[in-house]
Protein backbone atom coordinates (compact mmCIF):
# COMPACT_ATOMS: atom_id res chain seq x y z
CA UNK A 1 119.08 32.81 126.49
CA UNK A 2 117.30 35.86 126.46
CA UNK A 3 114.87 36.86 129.72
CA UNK A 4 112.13 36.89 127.65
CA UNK A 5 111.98 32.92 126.86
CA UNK A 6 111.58 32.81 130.07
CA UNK A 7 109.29 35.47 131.95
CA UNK A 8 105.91 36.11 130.80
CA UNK A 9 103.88 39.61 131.04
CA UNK A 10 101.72 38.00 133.50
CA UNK A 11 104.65 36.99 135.40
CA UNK A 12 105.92 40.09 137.10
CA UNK A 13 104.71 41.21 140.95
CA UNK A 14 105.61 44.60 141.15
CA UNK A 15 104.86 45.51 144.88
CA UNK A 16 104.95 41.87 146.94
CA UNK A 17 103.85 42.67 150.49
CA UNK A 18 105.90 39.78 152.65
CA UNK A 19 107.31 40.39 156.18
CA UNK A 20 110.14 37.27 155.89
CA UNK A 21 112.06 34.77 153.55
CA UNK A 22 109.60 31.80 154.10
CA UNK A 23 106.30 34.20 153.42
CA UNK A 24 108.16 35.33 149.90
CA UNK A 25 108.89 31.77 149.04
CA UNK A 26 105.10 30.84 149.80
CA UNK A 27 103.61 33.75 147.49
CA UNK A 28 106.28 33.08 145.14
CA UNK A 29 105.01 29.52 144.62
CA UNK A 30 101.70 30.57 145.27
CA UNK A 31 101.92 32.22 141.83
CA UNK A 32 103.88 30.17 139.65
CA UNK A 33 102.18 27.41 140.20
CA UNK A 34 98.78 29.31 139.27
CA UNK A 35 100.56 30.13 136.16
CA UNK A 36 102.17 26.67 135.48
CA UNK A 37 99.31 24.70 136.63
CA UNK A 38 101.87 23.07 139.17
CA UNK A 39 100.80 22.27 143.12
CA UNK A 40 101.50 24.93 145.16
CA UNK A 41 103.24 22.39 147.54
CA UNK A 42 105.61 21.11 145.01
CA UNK A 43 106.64 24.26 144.34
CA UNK A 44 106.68 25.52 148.00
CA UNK A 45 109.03 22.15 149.51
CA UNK A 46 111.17 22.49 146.18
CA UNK A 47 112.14 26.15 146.96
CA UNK A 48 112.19 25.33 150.65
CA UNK A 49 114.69 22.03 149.84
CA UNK A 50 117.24 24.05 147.63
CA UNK A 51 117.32 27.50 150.39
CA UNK A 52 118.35 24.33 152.68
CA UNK A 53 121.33 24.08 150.52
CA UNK A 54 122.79 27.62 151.03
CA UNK A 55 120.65 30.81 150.47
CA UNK A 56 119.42 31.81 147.26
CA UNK A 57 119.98 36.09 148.47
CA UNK A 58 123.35 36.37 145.79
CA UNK A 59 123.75 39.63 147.06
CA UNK A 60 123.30 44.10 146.66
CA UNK A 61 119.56 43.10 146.87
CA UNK A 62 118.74 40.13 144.90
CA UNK A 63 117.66 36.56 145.41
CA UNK A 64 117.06 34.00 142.99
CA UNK A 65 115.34 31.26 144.41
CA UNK A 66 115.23 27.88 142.03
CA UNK A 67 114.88 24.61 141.79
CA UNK A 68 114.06 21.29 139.37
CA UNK A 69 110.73 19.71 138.97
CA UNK A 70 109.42 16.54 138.05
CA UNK A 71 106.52 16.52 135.62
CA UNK A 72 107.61 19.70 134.36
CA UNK A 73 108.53 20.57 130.47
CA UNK A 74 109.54 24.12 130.43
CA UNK A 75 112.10 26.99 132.14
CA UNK A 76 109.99 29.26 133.95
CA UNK A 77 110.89 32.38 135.63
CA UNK A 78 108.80 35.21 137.85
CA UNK A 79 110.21 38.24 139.18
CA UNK A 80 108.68 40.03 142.17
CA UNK A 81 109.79 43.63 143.44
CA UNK A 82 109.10 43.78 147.02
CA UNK A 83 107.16 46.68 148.86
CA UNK A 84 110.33 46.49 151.15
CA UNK A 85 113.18 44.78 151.77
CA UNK A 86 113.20 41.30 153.58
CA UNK A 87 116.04 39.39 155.31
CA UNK A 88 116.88 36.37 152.99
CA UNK A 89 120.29 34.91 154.38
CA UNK A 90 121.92 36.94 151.39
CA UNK A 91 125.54 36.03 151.29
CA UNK A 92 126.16 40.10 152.03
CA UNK A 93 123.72 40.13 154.90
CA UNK A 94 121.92 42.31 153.20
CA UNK A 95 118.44 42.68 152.65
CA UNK A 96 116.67 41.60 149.17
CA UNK A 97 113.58 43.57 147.67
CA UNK A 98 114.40 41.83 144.27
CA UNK A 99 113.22 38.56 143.51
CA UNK A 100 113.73 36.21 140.31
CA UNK A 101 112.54 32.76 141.28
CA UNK A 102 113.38 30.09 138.18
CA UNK A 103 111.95 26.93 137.94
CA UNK A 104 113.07 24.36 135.45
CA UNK A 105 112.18 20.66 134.37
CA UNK A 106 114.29 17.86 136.44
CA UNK A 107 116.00 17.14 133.28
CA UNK A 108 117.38 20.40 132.32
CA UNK A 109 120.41 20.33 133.28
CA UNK A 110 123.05 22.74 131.66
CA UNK A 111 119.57 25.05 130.39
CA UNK A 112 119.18 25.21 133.83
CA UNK A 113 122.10 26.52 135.13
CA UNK A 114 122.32 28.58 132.05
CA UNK A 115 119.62 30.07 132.75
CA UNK A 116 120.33 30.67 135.96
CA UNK A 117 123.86 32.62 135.05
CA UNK A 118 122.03 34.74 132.51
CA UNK A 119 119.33 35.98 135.27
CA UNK A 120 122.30 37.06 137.43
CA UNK A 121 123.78 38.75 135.34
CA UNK A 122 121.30 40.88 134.60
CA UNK A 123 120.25 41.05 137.95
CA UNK A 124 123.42 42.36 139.13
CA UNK A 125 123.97 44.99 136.90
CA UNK A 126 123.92 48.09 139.14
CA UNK A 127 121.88 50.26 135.97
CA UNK A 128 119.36 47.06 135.57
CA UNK A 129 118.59 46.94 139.40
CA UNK A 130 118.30 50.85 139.99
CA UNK A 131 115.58 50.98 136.84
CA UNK A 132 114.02 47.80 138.84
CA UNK A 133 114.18 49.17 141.84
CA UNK A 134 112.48 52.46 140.18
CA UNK A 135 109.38 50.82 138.26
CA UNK A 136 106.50 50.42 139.98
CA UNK A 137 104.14 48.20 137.69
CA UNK A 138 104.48 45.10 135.99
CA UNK A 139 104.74 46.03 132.54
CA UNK A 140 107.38 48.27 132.97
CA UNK A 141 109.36 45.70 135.56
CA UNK A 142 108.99 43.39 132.37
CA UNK A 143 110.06 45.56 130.00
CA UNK A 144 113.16 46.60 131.69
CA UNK A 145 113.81 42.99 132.09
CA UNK A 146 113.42 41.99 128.96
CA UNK A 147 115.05 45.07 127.37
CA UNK A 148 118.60 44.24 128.98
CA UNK A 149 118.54 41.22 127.11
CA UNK A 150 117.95 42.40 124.37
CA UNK A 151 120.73 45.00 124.57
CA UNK A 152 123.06 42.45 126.11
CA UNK A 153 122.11 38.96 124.40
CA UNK A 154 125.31 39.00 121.90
């Protein structure tokens, strides 16, 4: 599955200004549900429910917070590149200033977690992440996002 099903243009924070985990998580939702049409608050206690679980932070940087929705038909992904580096419970103890958050339909299932694998991957390529870490506006965070794929989809 190929980044670019699931990340729109209009998708892609390239400087997020957040000071902690829980403010990233709110402006996270804060967005995707003005671009899904979903409450804020769904979104919000979803993200908030699954970090409960373990943390999101995989590691060298990166979180990928997710989670299922009801009354929801379609993957959905939105990357943010913080303005600098939060501490998200990463399983390194490091901090994260890349963020892919994925939000999928309750019945998804194996997309989901598909999904999921294919975002870390290209995530944790160290090339990837140094041109993320590099770009510093939204069309060319997108286009390096979607550009891996597209050089790494067979």
């Amino acid at each position: 599955m190929p980044l670019s099903d699931l990340i729109a243009p209009n998708a892609v924070l390239p400087a997020l200004k957040v000071n902690s985990k829980k403010q990233a998580l709110q402006e996270l939702a804060a967005r995707a549900a003005e671009l899904t049409g979903l409450p804020e608050r769904e979104v919000f206690d979803t993200l908030l429910q699954r970090e409960r679980l373990g943390s999101t932070g995989v590691g060298a940087g990166i979180a990928i917070p997710h989670g299922k929705l009801p009354r929801f038909d379609n993957l959905f992904g939105l990357f943010a590149r913080l303005d600098r580096p939060i501490d998200f419970d990463a399983l390194d103890g490091e901090p994260v200033d890349l963020i892919f958050l994925l939000l999928a339909p309750e019945t998804a299932g194996a997309d989901h977690l598909k999904a999921l694998a294919r975002v870390a991957r290209v995530l944790r390529d160290p090339m990837t992440a140094q041109k993320l870490r590099a770009s510093r506006d939204a069309s060319a965070l997108h286009a390096v996002l979607t550009q891996v794929v597209a050089s790494n989809a067979a």
